[in-house]
Protein backbone atom coordinates (compact mmCIF):
# COMPACT_ATOMS: atom_id res chain seq x y z
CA UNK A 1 12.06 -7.83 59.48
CA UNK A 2 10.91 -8.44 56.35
CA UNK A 3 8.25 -11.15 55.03
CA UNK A 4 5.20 -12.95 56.51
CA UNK A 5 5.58 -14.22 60.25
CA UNK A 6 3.35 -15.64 62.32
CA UNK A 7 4.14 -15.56 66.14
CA UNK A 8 2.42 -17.95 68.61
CA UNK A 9 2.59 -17.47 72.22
CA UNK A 10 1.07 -16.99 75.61
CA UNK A 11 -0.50 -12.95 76.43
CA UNK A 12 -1.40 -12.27 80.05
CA UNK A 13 -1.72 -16.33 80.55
CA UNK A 14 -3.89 -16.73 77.40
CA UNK A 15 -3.16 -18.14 73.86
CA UNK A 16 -2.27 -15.67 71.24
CA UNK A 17 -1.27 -14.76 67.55
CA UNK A 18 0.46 -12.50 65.96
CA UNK A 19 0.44 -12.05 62.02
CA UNK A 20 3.31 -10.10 61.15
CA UNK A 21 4.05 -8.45 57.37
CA UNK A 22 7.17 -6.51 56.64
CA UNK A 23 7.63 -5.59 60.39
CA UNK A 24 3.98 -4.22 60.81
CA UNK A 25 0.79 -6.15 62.10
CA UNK A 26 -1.40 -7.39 60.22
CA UNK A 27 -4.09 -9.82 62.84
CA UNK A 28 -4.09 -10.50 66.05
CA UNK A 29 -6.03 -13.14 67.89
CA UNK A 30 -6.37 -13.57 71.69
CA UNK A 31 -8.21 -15.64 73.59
CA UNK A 32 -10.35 -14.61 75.87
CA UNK A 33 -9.94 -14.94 79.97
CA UNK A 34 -14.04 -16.54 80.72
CA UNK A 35 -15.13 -19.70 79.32
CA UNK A 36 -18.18 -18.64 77.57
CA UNK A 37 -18.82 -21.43 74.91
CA UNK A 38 -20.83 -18.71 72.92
CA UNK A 39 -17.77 -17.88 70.83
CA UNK A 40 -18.00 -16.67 66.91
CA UNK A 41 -17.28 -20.67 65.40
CA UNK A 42 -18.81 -22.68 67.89
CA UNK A 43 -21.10 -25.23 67.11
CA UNK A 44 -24.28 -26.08 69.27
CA UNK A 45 -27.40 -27.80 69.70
CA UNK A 46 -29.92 -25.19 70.61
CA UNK A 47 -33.59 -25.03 70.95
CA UNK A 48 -36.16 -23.19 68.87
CA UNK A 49 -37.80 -20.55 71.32
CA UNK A 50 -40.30 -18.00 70.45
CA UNK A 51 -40.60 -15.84 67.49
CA UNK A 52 -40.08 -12.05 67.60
CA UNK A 53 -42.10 -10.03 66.48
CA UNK A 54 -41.07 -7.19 63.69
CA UNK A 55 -37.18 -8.62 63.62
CA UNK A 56 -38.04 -11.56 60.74
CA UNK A 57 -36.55 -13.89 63.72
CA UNK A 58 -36.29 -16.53 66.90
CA UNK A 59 -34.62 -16.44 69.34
CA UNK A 60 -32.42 -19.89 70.66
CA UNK A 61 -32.17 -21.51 73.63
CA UNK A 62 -28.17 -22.44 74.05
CA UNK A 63 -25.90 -23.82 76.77
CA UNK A 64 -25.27 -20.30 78.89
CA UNK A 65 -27.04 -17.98 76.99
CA UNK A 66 -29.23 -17.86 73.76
CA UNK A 67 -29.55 -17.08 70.14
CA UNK A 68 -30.94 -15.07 67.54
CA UNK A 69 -31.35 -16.98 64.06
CA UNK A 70 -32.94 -14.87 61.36
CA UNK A 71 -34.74 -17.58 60.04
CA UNK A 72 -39.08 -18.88 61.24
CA UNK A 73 -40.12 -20.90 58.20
CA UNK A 74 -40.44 -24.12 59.20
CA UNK A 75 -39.54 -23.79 62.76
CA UNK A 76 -41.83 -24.56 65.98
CA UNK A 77 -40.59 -23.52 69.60
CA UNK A 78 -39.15 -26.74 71.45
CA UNK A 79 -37.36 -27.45 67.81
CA UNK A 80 -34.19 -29.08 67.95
CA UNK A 81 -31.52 -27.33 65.77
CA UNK A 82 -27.76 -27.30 65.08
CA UNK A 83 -26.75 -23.61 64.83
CA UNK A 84 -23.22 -21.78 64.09
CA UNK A 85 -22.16 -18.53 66.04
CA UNK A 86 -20.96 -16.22 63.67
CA UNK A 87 -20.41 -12.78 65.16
CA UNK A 88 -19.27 -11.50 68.37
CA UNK A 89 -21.98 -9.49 70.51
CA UNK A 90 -21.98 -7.68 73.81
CA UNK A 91 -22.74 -9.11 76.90
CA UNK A 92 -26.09 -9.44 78.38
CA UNK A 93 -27.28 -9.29 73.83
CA UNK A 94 -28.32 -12.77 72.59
CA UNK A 95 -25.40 -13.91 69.91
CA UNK A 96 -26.22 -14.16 66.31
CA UNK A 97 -26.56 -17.63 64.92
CA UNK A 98 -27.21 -19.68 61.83
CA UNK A 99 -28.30 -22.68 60.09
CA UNK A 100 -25.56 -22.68 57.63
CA UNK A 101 -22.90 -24.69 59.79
CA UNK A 102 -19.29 -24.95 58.30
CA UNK A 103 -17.01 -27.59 59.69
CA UNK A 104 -13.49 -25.28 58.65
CA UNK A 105 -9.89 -27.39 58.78
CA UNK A 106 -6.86 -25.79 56.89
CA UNK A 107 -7.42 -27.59 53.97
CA UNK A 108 -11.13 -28.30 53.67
CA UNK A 109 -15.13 -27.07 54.27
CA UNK A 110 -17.54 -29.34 54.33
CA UNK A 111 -20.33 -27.44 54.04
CA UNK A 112 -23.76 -28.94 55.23
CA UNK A 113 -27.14 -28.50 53.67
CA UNK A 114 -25.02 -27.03 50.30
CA UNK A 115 -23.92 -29.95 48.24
CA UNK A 116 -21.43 -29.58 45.74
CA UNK A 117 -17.50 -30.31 44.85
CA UNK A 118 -15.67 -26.75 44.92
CA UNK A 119 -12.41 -25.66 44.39
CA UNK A 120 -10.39 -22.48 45.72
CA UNK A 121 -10.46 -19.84 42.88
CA UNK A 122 -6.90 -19.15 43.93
CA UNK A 123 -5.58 -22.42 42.47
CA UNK A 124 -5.01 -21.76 38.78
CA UNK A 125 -3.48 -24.85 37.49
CA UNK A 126 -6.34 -26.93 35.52
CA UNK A 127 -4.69 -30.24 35.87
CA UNK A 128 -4.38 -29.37 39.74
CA UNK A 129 -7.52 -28.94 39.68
CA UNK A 130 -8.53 -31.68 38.14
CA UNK A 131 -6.74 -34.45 40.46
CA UNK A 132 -8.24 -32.35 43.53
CA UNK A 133 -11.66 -32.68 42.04
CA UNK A 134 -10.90 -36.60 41.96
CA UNK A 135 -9.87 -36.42 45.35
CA UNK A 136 -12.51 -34.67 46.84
CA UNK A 137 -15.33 -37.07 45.02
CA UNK A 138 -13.30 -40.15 46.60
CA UNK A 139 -12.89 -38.86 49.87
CA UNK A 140 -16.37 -37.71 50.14
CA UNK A 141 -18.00 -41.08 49.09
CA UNK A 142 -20.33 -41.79 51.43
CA UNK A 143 -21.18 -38.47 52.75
CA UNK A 144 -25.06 -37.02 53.39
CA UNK A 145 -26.30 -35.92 49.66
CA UNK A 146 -26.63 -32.79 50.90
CA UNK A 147 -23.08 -32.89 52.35
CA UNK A 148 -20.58 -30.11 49.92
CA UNK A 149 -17.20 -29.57 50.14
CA UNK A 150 -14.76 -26.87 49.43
CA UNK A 151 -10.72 -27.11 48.96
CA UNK A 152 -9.38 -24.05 50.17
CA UNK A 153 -6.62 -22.54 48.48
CA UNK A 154 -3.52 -24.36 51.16
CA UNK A 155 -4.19 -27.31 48.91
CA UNK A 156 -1.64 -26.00 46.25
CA UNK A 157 0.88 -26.69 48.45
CA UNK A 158 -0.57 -29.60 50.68
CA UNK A 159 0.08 -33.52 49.59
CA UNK A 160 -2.66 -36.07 48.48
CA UNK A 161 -2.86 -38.43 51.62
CA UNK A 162 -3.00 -35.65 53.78
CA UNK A 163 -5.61 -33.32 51.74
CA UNK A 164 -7.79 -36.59 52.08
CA UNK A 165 -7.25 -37.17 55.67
CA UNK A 166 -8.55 -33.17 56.32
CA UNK A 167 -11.33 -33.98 54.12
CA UNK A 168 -12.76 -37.15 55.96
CA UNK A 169 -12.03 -35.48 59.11
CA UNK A 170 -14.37 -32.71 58.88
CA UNK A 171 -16.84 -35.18 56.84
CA UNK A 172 -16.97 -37.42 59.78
CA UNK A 173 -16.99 -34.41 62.25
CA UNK A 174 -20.03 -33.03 59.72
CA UNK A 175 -22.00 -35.99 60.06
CA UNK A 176 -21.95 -37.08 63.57
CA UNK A 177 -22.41 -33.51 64.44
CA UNK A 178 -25.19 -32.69 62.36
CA UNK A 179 -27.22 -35.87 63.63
CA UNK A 180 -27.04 -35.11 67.35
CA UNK A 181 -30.20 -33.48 67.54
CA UNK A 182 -31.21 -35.38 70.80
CA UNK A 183 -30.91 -33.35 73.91
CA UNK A 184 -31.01 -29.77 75.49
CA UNK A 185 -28.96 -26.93 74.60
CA UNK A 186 -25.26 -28.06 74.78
CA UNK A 187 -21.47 -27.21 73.07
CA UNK A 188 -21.08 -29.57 70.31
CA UNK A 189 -17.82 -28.00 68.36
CA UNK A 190 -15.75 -25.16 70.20
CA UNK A 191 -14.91 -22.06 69.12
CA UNK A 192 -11.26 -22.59 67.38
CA UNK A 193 -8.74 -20.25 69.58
CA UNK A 194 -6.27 -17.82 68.96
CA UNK A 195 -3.43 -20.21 67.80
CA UNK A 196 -5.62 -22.64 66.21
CA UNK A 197 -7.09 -20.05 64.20
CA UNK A 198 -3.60 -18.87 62.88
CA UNK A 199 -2.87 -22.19 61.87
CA UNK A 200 -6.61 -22.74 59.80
CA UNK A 201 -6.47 -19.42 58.25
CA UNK A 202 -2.74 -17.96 58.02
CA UNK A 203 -1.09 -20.57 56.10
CA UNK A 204 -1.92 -19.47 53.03
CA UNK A 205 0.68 -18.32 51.44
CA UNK A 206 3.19 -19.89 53.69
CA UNK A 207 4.64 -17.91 55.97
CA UNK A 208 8.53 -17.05 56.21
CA UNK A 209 8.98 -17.81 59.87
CA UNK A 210 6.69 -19.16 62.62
CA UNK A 211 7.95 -18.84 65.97
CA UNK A 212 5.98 -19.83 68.40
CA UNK A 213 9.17 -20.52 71.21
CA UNK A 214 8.54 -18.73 74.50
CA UNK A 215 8.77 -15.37 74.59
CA UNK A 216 8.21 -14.99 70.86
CA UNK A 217 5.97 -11.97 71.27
CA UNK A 218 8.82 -9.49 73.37
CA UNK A 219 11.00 -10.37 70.92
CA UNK A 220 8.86 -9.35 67.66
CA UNK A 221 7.70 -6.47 69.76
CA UNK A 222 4.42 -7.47 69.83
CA UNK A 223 3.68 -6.22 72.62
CA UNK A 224 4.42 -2.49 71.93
CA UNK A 225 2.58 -3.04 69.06
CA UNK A 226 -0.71 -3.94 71.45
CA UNK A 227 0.12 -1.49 73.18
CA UNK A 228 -0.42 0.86 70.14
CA UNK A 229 -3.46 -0.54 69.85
CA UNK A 230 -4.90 0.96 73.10
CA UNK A 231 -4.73 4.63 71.46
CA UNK A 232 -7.57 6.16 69.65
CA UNK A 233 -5.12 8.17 67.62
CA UNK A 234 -3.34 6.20 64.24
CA UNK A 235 -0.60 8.19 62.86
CA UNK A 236 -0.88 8.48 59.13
CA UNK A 237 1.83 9.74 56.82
CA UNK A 238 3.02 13.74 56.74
CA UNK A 239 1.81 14.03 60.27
CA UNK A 240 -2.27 13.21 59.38
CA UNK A 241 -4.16 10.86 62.07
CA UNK A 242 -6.95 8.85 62.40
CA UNK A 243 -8.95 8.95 65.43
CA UNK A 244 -11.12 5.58 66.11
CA UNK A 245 -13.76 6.07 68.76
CA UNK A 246 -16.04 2.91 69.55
CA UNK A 247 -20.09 3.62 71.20
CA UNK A 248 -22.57 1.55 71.87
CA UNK A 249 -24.09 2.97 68.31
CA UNK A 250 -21.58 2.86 66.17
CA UNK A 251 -17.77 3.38 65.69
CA UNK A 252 -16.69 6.74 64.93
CA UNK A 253 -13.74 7.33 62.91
CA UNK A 254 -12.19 10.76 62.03
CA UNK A 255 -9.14 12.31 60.03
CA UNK A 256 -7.06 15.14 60.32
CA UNK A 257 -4.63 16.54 58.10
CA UNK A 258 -2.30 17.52 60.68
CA UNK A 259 0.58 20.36 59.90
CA UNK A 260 0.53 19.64 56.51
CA UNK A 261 -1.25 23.02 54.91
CA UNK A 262 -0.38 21.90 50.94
CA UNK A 263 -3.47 21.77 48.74
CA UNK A 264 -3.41 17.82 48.38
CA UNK A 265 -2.88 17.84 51.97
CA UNK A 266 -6.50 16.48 52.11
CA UNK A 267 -6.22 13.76 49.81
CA UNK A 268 -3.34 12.84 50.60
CA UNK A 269 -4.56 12.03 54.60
CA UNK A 270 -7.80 10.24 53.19
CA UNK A 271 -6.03 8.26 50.99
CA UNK A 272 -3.68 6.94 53.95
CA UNK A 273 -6.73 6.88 56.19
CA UNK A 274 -8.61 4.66 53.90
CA UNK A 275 -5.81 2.23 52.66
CA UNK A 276 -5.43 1.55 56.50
CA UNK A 277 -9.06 1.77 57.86
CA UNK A 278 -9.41 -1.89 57.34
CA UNK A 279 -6.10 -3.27 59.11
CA UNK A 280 -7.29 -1.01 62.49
CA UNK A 281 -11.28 -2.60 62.46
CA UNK A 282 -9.50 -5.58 62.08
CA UNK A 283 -6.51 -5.34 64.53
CA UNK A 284 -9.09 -3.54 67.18
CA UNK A 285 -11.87 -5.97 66.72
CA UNK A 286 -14.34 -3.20 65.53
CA UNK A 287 -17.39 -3.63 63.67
CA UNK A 288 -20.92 -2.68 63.01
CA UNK A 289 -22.32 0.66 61.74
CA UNK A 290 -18.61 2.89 60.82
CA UNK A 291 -18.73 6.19 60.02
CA UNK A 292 -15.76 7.99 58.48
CA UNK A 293 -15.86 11.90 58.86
CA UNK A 294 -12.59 12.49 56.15
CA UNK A 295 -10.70 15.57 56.21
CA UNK A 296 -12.83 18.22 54.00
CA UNK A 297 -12.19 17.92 49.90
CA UNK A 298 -14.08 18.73 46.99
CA UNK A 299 -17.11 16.31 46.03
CA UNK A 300 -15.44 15.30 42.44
CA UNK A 301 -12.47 13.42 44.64
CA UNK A 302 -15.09 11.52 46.42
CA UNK A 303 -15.11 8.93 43.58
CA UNK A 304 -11.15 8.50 43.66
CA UNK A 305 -11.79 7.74 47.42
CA UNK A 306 -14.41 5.23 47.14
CA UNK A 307 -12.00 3.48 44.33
CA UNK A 308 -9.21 3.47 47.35
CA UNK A 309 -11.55 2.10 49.81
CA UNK A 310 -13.24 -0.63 47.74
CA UNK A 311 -9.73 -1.72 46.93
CA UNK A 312 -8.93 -1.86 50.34
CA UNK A 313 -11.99 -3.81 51.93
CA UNK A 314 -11.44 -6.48 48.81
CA UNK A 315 -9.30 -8.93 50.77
CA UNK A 316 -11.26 -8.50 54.05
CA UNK A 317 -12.72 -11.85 55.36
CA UNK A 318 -15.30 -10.00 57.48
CA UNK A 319 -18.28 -9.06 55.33
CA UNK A 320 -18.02 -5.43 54.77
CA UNK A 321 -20.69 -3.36 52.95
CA UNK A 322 -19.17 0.06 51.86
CA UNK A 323 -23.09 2.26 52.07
CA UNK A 324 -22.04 5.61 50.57
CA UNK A 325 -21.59 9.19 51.66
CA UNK A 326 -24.10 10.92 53.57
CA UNK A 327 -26.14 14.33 53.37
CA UNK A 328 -23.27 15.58 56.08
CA UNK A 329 -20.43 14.75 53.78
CA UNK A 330 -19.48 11.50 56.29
CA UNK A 331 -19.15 8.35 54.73
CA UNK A 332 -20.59 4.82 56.22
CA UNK A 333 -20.00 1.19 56.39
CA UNK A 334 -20.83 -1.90 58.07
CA UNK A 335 -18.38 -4.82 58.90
CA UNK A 336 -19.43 -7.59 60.28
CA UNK A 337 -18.53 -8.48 64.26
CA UNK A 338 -16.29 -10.92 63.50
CA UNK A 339 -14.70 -10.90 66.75
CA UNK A 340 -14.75 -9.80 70.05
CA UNK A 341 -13.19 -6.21 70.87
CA UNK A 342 -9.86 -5.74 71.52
CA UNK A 343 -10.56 -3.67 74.35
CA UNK A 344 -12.71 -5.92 75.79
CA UNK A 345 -9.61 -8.70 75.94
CA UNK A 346 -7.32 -6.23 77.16
């Protein structure tokens, strides 16, 4: 089918989503099967713990686990703080945390401890822009001084009355979140889940169809697109494939030309591998160190390959650092954990 389609349902008894482009996936969220509040989103009062040593860091006390927070200036162990998860980690590792706490809703950030009015790039339209910057400054009368806000993008689209109701929301949520510093470690905001998340972040631009009826996923074929997933091996175009091998280390990715025995044979296989390197990390949940061992070519394409692969890591909401080639002729990365493994929900 063609177009953008977001499909909500239930996988194996948990909440799921399915982003769907032109008949090929594009996300997919599911929930996972334990309760574990320590979830990348979440929201928490923890408490300051000791220092280590060498890592420029403290560890957290929080409700079923702890924290690391690269941050000790001004901190004292027994310190009351309200932290953000914001990666995924492995269990039994303490789950990276911050100070810089967003309260997310479709339309609108408030963004604590980073004042200012801000406006999604994405909306072109000056005089748009200018009765959204009115709106924000009304709705957020009242608000901490150190209280910001960002309108996301959606708000093209979105009416007045209910771009203000989002933004009071999450600037009520803000502040009597951000002032509950009396207590032990506990789960202030959860983690948003799978469906939730689809709704926040997919809207924009509108999709074609949502279906979220039962049994939405057999009938997109969802599920024999998960089950796709389970493979190392991603077929590429002209019979090339990517193999995607997760360690403990680091995620190991590697390309083969396949039959193909032309002379842009090679290019032609890193080019596909690259252009869909990003949609696989992001489908299988994959992050961390990456390195990409590309089918052999000459050094002078190497530049025409970086050009493919910045282009393609652009749009990526994970934080992705591209690092360069190395002395071996492999080339590395790091994406941020943004969520959990597929693998590890499967």
């Amino acid at each position: 089918m063609k177009g953008r389609v977001v499909v909500l349902d239930r996988w194996q008894g948990r909440e799921a989503a399915a982003l769907v482009v032109d008949g090929r996936l594009e996300d997919l969220l599911i929930d996972p099967a334990d309760d574990n509040p320590l979830r990348p989103g979440a929201i928490l009062r923890g408490v300051v713990d000791r220092p280590v040593k060498g890592q420029g860091g403290v560890f957290v006390k929080l409700p079923g686990g702890s924290g690391f927070l690269r941050q000790v200036s001004g901190l004292a162990p027994g310190q009351r703080v309200i932290v953000q998860i914001t990666g995924a980690t492995e269990p039994g590792k303490a789950a990276p945390v911050s100070l810089r706490v967003l309260f997310k809703s479709r339309l609108a950030i408030v963004t604590p401890g980073a004042p200012g009015l801000n406006i999604s790039r994405r909306i072109k339209d000056e005089d748009l822009r200018g009765d959204l910057q009115s709106l924000a400054a009304e709705a957020m009368a009242g608000a901490a001084q150190d209280h910001g806000l960002i309108l996301r993008s959606a708000c093209d689209a979105a009416g007045e009355d209910e771009i203000a109701d989002d933004i009071m929301a999450m600037r009520d949520l803000a502040a009597a979140v951000t002032a509950d510093l009396a207590g032990g470690p506990e789960l202030l905001v959860e983690a948003p889940g799978a469906q939730d998340h689809a709704w926040r972040e997919w809207s924009d631009p509108a999709p074609d169809e949502v279906d979220q009826t039962e049994g939405a996923f057999a009938r997109h074929e969802i599920e024999t697109m998960i089950d796709d997933l389970r493979s190392p091996v991603v077929a590429l175009t002209a019979g090339a494939s990517m193999i995607i091998e997760p360690t403990r280390a680091l995620v190991a990715v590697d390309v083969n030309t396949g039959p193909d025995t032309s002379p842009a044979a090679t290019t032609k296989a890193n080019i596909a591998a690259a252009r869909d390197l990003p949609r696989q990390l992001r489908l299988r949940g994959l992050g961390g160190q990456i390195t990409v061992d590309f089918a052999p070519m000459p050094k002078k394409d190497r530049g025409t390959l970086e050009q493919v692969l910045r282009a393609a890591f652009k749009g990526e909401a994970a934080e992705t650092t591209l690092a360069g080639w190395t002395p071996l002729g492999c080339f590395e990365l790091q994406r941020k954990r943004d969520r959990p493994p597929l693998a590890s929900l499967l």
